[in-house]
Protein backbone atom coordinates (compact mmCIF):
# COMPACT_ATOMS: atom_id res chain seq x y z
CA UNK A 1 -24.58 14.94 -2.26
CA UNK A 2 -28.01 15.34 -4.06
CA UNK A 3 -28.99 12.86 -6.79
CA UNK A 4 -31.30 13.22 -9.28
CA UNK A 5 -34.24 10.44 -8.98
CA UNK A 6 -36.96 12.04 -11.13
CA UNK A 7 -38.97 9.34 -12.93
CA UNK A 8 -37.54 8.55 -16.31
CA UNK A 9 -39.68 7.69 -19.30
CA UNK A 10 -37.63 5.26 -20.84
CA UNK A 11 -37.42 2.80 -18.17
CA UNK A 12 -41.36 3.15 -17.28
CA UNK A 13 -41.02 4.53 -13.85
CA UNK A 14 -44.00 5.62 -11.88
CA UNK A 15 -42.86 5.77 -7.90
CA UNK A 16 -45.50 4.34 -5.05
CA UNK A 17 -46.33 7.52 -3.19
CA UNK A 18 -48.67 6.73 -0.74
CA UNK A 19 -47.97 5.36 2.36
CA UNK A 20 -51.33 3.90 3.02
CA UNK A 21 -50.76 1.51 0.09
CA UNK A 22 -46.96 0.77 1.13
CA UNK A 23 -47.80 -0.41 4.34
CA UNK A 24 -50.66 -2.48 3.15
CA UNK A 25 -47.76 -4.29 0.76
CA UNK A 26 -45.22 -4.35 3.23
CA UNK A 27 -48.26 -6.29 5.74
CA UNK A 28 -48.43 -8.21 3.04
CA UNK A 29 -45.45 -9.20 2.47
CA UNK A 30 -44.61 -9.95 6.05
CA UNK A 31 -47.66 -12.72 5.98
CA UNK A 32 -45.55 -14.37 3.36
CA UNK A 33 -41.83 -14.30 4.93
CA UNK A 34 -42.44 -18.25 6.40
CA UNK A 35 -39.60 -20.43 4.25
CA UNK A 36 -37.05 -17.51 2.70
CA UNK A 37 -33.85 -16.54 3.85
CA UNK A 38 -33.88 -13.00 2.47
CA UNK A 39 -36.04 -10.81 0.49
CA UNK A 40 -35.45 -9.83 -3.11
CA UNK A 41 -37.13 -6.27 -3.83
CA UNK A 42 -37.09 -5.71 -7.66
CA UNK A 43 -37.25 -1.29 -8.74
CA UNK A 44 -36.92 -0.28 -5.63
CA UNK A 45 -37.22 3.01 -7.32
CA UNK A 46 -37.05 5.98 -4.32
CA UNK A 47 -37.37 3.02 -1.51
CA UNK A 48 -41.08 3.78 -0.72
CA UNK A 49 -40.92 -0.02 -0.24
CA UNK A 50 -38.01 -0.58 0.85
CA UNK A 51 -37.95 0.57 4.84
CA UNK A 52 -40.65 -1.46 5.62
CA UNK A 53 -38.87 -4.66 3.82
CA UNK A 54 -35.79 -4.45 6.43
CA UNK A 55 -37.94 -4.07 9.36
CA UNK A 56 -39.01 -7.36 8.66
CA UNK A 57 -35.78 -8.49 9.72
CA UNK A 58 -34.92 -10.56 6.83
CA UNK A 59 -32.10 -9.03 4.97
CA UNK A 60 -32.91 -7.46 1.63
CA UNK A 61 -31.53 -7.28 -1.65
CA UNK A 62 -32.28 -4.41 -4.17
CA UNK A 63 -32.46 -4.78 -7.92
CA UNK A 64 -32.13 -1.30 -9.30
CA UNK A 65 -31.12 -0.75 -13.49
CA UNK A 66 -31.45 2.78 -12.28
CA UNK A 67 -27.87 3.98 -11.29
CA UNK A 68 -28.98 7.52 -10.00
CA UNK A 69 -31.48 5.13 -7.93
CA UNK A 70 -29.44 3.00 -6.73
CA UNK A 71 -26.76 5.47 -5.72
CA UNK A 72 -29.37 6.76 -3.55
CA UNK A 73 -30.93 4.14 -1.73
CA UNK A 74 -27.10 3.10 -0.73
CA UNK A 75 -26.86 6.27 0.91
CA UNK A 76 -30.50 5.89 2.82
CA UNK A 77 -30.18 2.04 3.82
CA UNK A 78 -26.67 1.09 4.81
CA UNK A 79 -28.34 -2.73 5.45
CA UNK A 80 -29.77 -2.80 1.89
CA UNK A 81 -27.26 -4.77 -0.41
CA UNK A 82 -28.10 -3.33 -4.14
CA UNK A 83 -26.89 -5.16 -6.98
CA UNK A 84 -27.21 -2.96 -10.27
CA UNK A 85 -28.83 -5.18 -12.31
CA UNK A 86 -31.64 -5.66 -15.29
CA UNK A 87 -34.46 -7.66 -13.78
CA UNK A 88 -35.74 -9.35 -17.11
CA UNK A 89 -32.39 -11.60 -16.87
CA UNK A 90 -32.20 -12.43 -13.10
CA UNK A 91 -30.64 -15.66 -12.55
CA UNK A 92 -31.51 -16.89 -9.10
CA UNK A 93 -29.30 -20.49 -9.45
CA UNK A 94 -26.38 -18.14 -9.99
CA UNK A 95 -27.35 -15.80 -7.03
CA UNK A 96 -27.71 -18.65 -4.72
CA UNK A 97 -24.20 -19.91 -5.70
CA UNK A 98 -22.47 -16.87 -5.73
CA UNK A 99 -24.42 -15.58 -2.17
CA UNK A 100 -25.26 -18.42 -0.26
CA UNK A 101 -29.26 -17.82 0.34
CA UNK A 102 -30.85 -20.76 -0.48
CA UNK A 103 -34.84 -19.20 -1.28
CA UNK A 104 -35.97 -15.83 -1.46
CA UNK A 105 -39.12 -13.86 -1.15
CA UNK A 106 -39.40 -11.77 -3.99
CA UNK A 107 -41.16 -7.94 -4.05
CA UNK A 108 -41.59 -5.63 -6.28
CA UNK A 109 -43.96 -2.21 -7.70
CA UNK A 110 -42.23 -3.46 -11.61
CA UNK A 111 -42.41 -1.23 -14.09
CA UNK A 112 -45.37 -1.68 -16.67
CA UNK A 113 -43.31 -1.74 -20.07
CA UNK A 114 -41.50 -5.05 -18.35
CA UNK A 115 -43.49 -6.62 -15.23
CA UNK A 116 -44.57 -9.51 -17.52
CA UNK A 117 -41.13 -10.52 -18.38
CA UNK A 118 -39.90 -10.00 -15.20
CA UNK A 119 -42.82 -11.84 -13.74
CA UNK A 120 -42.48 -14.99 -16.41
CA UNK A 121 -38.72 -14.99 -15.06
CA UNK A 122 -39.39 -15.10 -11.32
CA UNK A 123 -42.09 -18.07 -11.99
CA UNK A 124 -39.75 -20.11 -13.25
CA UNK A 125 -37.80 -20.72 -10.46
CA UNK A 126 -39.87 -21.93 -8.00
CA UNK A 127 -37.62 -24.25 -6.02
CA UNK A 128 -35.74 -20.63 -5.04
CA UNK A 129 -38.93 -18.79 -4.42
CA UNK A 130 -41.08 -18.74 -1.88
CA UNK A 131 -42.98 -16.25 -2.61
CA UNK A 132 -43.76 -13.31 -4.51
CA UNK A 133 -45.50 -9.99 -4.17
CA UNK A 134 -45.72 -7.84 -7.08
CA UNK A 135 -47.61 -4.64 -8.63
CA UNK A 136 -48.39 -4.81 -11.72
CA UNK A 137 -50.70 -3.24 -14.39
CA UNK A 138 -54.45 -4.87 -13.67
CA UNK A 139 -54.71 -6.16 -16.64
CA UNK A 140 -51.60 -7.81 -16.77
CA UNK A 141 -51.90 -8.94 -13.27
CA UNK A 142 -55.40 -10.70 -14.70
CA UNK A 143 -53.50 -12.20 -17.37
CA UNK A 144 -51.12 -14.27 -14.55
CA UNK A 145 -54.14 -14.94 -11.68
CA UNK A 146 -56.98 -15.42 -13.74
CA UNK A 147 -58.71 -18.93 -13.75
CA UNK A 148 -60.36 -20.65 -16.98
CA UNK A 149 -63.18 -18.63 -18.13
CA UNK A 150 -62.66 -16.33 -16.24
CA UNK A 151 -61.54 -12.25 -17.57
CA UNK A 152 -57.53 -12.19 -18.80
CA UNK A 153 -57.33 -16.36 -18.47
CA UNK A 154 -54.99 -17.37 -21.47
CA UNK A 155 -51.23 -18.87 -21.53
CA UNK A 156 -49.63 -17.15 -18.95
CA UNK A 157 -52.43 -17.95 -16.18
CA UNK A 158 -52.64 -21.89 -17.74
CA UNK A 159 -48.60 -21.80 -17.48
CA UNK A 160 -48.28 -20.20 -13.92
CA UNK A 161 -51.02 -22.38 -12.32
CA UNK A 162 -49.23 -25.79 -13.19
CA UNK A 163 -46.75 -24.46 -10.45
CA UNK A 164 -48.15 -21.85 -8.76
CA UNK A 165 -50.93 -20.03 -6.94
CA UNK A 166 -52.42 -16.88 -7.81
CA UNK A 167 -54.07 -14.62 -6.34
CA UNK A 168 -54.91 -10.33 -6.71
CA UNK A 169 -54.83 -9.12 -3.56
CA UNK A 170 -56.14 -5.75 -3.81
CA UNK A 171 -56.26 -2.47 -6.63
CA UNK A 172 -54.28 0.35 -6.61
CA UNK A 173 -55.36 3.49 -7.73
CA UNK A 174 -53.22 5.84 -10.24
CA UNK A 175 -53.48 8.72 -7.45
CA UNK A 176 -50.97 6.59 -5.57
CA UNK A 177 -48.33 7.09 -7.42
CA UNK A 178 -45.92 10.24 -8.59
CA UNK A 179 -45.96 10.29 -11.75
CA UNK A 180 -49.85 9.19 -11.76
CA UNK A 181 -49.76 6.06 -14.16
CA UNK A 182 -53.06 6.59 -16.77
CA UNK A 183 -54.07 2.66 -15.44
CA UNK A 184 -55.13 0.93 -12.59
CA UNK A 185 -52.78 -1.20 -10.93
CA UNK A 186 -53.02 -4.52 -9.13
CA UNK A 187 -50.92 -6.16 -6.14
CA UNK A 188 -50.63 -10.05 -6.82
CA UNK A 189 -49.47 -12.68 -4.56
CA UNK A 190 -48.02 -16.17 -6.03
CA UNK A 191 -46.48 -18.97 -4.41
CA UNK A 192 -45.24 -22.51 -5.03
CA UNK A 193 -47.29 -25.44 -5.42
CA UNK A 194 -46.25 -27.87 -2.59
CA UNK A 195 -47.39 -30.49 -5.35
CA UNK A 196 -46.50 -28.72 -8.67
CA UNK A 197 -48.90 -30.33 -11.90
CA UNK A 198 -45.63 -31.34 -14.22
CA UNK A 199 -41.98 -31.36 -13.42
CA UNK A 200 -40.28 -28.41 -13.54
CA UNK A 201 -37.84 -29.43 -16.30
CA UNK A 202 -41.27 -29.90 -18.34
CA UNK A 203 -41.84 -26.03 -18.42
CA UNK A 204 -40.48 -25.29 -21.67
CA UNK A 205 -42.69 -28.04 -23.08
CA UNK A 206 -45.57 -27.13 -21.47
CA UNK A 207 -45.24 -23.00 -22.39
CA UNK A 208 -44.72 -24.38 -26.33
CA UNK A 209 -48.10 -26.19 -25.84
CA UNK A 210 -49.98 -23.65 -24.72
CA UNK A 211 -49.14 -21.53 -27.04
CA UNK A 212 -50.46 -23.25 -29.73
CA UNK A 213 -53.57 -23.85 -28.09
CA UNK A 214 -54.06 -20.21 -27.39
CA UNK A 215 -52.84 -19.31 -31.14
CA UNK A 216 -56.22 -18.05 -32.27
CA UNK A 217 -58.13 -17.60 -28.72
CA UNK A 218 -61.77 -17.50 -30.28
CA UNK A 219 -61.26 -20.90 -32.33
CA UNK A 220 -61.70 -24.04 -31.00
CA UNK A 221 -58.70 -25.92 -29.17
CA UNK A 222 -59.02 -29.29 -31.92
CA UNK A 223 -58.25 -26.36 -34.23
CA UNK A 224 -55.56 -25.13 -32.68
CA UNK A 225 -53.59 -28.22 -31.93
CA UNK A 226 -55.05 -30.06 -34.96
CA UNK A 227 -52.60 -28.96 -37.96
CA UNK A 228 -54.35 -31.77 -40.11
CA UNK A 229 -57.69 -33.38 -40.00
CA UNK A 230 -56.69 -36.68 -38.35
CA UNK A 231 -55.14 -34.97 -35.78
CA UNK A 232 -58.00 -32.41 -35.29
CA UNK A 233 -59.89 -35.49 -35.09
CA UNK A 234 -57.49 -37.25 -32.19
CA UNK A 235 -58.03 -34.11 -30.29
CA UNK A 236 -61.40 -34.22 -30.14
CA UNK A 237 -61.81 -37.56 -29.28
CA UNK A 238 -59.19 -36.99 -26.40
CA UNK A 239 -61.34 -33.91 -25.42
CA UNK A 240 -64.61 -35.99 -24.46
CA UNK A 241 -62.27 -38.43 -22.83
CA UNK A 242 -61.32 -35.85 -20.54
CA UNK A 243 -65.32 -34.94 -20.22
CA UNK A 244 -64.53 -31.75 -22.51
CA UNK A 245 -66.58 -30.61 -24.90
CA UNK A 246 -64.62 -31.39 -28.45
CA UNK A 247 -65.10 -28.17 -29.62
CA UNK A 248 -64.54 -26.26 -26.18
CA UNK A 249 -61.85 -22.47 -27.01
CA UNK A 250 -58.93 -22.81 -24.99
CA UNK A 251 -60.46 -20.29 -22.52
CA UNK A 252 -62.53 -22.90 -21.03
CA UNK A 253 -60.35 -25.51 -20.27
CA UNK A 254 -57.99 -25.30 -16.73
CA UNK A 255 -54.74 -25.43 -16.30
CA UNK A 256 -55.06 -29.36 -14.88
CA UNK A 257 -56.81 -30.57 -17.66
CA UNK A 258 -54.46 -28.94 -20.06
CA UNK A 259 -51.69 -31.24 -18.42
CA UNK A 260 -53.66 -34.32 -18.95
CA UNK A 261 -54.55 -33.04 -22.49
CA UNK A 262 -50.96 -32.33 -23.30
CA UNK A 263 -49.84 -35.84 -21.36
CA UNK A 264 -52.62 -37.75 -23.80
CA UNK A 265 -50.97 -35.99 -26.76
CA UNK A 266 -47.74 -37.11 -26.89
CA UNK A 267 -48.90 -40.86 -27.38
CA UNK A 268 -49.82 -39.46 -30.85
């Protein structure tokens, strides 16, 4: 029975078309397979992707919100497992009680409208990740691999890099897709720190932090973090004891010496 899998507006779907670019992801991914048990893919949308994830001989899992979708790529892969599900709230402690698998790869082409939610929610499990392969807009990719002062470094890159790398690992053209997108898009690579910069149960803390320091991104951090002059002033100071210039914009400053700026900070 025919299904109908046309693109739908409403949940941002633009489907990987060429096959040039799929197989570059899917090489990509299988560079990356060392240390999971099975591979999450996340949209798999029309399952461009998703023939060249069970060749790797892992076994895959599909995400798909998409019903229509996901009725179809049950009827193409009778190895893919699909669980109809909204990616923004995937629980992976739950999934590894309920299905055994202990860490995952996770891959994914994620819609635009969502890939930084569903990226921020991914990152923070990285005791059942071991890595992750994602397409995202550029620009938002830039936001979660950039380095300090670098283009696109703010909270998200200074919150990912206390546990993970980043990398972009190559453009992708709006041509490659059906419908065409009207931006460029980015595949980005991130994996687990084997010596992460905080705890992990010190992530909430550490996302509240830097977003105060990033609250106005063109004034200085003592500004930001400062709410009254004394504590501007105990900033500062902390600043040139880290070698920082005291009136250095959070765009300067890397994700390590945030820590030890944030560690310094709660003596006060």
């Amino acid at each position: 029975m025919s299904r109908r899998t046309g693109a739908k507006r409403s949940l941002a779907q633009h489907f990987l078309s060429s096959p040039a670019v799929t197989d570059r992801i899917v090489e990509c991914c299988t560079a990356r397979l060392r240390g999971a048990d099975s591979i999450i893919e996340i949209g798999p949308g029309r399952g461009a992707l998703t023939a060249g994830l069970l060749k790797t001989g892992l076994p895959v899992r599909a995400i798909e919100l998409d019903d229509a979708l996901a009725a179809s790529l049950a009827e193409r892969f009778q190895d893919l497992k699909i669980t109809a599900a909204d990616a923004r709230l995937l629980d992976l402690d739950a999934m590894a009680a309920e299905l055994g698998d202990e860490v995952w790869m996770v891959v994914g082409n994620l819609p635009y409208n969502v890939g930084t939610t569903i990226v921020k929610r991914v990152l923070a499990y990285p005791r059942r990740v071991s890595a992750v392969v994602v397409m995202l807009q550029r620009e938002v990719a830039l936001k979660f691999c950039a380095s300090a002062q670098e283009p696109g470094y703010g909270p998200l890159a200074a919150w990912r890099a206390a546990w993970w790398t980043g990398e972009i690992l190559f453009s992708v053209e709006p041509g490659s897709f059906s419908p065409p997108p009207k931006v460029v898009s980015a595949v980005c690579a991130f994996a687990p720190k084997r010596v992460p910069l905080l705890p992990l149960e010190r992530m909430q803390g550490y996302r509240e932090f830097l977003s105060r320091a990033f609250s106005r991104p063109r004034r200085t951090i003592a500004s930001n973090l400062g709410e009254t002059p004394a504590l501007r002033k105990i900033v500062k100071a902390e600043l040139e004891k880290l070698g920082l210039n005291p009136l250095a914009r959070p765009g300067e400053i890397s994700a390590s010496l945030f820590v030890k700026l944030m560690e310094r900070l709660l003596s006060f």
